[in-house]
Protein backbone atom coordinates (compact mmCIF):
# COMPACT_ATOMS: atom_id res chain seq x y z
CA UNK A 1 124.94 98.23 -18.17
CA UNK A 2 124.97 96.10 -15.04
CA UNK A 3 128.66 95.14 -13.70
CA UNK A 4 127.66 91.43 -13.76
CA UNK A 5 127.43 91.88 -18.00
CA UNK A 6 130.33 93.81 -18.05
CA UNK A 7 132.08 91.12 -16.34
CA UNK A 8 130.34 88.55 -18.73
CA UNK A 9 131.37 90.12 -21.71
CA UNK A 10 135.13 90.31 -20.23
CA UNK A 11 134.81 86.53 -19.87
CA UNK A 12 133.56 85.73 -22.89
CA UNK A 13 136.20 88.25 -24.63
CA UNK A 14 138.66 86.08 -22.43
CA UNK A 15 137.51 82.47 -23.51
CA UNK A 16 138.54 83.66 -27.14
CA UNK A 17 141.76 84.52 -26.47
CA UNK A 18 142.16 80.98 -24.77
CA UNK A 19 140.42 78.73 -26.61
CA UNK A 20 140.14 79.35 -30.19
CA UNK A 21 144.71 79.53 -30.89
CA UNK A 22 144.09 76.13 -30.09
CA UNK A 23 141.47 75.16 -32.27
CA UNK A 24 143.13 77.17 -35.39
CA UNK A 25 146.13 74.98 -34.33
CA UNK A 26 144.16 71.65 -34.80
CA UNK A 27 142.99 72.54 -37.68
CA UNK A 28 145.83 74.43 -39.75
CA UNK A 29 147.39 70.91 -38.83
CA UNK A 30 144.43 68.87 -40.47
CA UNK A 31 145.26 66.94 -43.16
CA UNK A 32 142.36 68.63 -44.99
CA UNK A 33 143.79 72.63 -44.26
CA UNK A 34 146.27 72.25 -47.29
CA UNK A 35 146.01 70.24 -51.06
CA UNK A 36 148.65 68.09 -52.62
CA UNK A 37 150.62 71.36 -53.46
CA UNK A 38 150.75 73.26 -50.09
CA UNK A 39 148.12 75.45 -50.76
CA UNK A 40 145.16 76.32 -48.43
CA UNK A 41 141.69 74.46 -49.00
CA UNK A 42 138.19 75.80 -48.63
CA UNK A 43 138.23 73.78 -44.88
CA UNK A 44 141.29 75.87 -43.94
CA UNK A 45 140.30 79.21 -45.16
CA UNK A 46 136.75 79.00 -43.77
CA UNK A 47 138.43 78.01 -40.12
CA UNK A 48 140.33 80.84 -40.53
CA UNK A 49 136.83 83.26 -41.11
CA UNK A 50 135.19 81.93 -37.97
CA UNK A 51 138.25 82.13 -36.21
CA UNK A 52 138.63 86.24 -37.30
CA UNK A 53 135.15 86.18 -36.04
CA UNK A 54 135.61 84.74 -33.03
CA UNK A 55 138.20 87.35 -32.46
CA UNK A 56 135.88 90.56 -33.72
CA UNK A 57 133.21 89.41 -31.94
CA UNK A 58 135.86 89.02 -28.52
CA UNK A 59 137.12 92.48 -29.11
CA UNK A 60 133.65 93.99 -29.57
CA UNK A 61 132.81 92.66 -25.91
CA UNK A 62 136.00 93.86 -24.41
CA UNK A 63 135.36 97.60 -25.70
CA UNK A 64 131.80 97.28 -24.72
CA UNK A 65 132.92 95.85 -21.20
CA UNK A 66 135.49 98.33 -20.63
CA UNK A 67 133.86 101.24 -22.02
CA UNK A 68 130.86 100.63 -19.17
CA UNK A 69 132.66 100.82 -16.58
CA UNK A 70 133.37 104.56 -17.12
C-alpha cells in the first residue's frame, strides 16, 4: 500500500472521530429520537446503526493504515 492511502485512510478514520459525536448529538436531541414516553424511536435507533458504522468502518481504516506502515 502506497503511504499517500495509508495517510488517506488515517484521515478518513480521523473525520469520524470528529464529525459524527456531533451529528449523534443533533440527533439524540431531535424531537423525533424519543416518543411521548422517553423511549427511543425507529429515527433514533437507526442514527445510532449508521453512527456504529461510521465508527467500524473508521477503525477498519486505522488498522489497515497502521498495519501498512510496518
Amino acid at each position: 500500500m502506497t503511504l499517500a492511502l495509508a495517510i488517506l485512510l488515517l484521515v478518513n478514520a480521523a473525520f469520524t472521530v470528529v464529525v459524527w459525536p456531533t451529528f449523534y448529538r443533533r440527533v439524540a436531541a431531535d424531537s423525533r429520537a424519543r416518543d411521548a414516553a422517553g423511549a427511543a424511536t425507529r429515527f433514533l435507533t437507526v442514527h445510532r446503526v449508521i453512527v456504529g458504522i461510521a465508527y467500524l468502518i473508521a477503525a477498519a481504516s486505522a488498522i489497515v493504515a497502521i498495519v501498512s506502515f510496518f
